[in-house]
Protein backbone atom coordinates (compact mmCIF):
# COMPACT_ATOMS: atom_id res chain seq x y z
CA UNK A 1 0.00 0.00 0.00
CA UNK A 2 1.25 3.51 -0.73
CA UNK A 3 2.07 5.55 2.05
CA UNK A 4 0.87 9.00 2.85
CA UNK A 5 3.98 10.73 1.53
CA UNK A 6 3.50 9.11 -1.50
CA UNK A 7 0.06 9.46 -2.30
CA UNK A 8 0.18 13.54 -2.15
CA UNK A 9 2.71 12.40 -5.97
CA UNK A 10 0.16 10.26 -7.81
CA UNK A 11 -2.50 11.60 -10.08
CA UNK A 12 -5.42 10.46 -11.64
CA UNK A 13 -6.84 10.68 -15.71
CA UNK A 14 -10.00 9.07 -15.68
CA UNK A 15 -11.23 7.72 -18.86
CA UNK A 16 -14.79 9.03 -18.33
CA UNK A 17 -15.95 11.97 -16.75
CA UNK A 18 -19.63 13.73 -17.00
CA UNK A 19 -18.85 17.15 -15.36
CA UNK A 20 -21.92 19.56 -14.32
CA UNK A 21 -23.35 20.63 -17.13
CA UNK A 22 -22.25 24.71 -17.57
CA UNK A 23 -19.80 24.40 -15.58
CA UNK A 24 -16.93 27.27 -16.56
CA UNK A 25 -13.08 25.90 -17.10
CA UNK A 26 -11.97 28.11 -14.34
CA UNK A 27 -15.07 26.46 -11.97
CA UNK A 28 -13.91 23.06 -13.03
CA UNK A 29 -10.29 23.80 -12.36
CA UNK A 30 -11.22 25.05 -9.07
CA UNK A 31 -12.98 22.18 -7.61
CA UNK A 32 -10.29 19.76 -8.54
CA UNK A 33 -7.62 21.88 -7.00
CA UNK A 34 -9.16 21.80 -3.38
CA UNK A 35 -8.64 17.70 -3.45
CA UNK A 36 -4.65 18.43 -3.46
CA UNK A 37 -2.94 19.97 -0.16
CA UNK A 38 -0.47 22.04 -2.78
CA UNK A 39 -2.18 22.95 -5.90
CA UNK A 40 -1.09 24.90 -8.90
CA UNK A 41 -3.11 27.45 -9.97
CA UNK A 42 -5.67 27.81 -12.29
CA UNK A 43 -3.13 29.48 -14.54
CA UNK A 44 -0.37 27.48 -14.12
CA UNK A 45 -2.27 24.04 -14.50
CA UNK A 46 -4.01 25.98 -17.90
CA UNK A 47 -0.56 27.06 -18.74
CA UNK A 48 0.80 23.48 -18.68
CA UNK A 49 -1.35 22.15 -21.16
CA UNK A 50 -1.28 24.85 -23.52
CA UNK A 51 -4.80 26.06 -22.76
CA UNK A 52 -4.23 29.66 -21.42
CA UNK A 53 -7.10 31.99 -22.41
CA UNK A 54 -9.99 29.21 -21.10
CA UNK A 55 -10.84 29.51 -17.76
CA UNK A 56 -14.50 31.25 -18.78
CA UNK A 57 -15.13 28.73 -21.53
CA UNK A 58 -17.24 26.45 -20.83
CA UNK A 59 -16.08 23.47 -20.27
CA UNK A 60 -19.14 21.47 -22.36
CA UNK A 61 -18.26 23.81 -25.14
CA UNK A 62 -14.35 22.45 -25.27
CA UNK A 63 -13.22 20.36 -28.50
CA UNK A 64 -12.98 16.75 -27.08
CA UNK A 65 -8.94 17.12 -26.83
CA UNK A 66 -8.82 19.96 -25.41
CA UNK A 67 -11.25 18.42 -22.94
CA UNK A 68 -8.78 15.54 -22.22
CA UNK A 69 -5.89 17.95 -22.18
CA UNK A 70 -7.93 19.50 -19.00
CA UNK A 71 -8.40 16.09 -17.60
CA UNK A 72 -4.86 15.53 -17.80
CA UNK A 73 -3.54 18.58 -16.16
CA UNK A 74 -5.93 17.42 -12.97
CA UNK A 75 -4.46 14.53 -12.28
């Protein structure tokens, strides 16, 4: 079994996800970020997957890579 230590250094990419519908990138972002004790921000975690300029999209409205790209960056 992982330790505690080592948990707070693995992620998760599920394959499936049905996020609230109108639900804003930003919003999204948000949520998922108060699950980690140390969390990037919004703009970095956008940054890091090449998605700067999204966070009032909504997320619904995203191309279906772009939507995994945000999945990604979460876990």
């Amino acid at each position: 079994p992982l330790d505690s230590k080592s948990k707070n250094h693995v992620g998760v990419v599920l394959q499936t996800l049905a996020p609230p519908k109108e639900i804003k990138v930003r919003e999204f972002v948000e949520l998922w970020r108060s699950y980690y004790p140390k969390p990037l921000s919004v703009k970095e975690i956008l940054n890091k997957v090449n998605l700067d300029g999204k966070h009032d999209n909504f997320l619904d409205k995203l191309s279906g890579g772009e939507k995994q790209r945000i999945y990604f960056a979460l876990g």
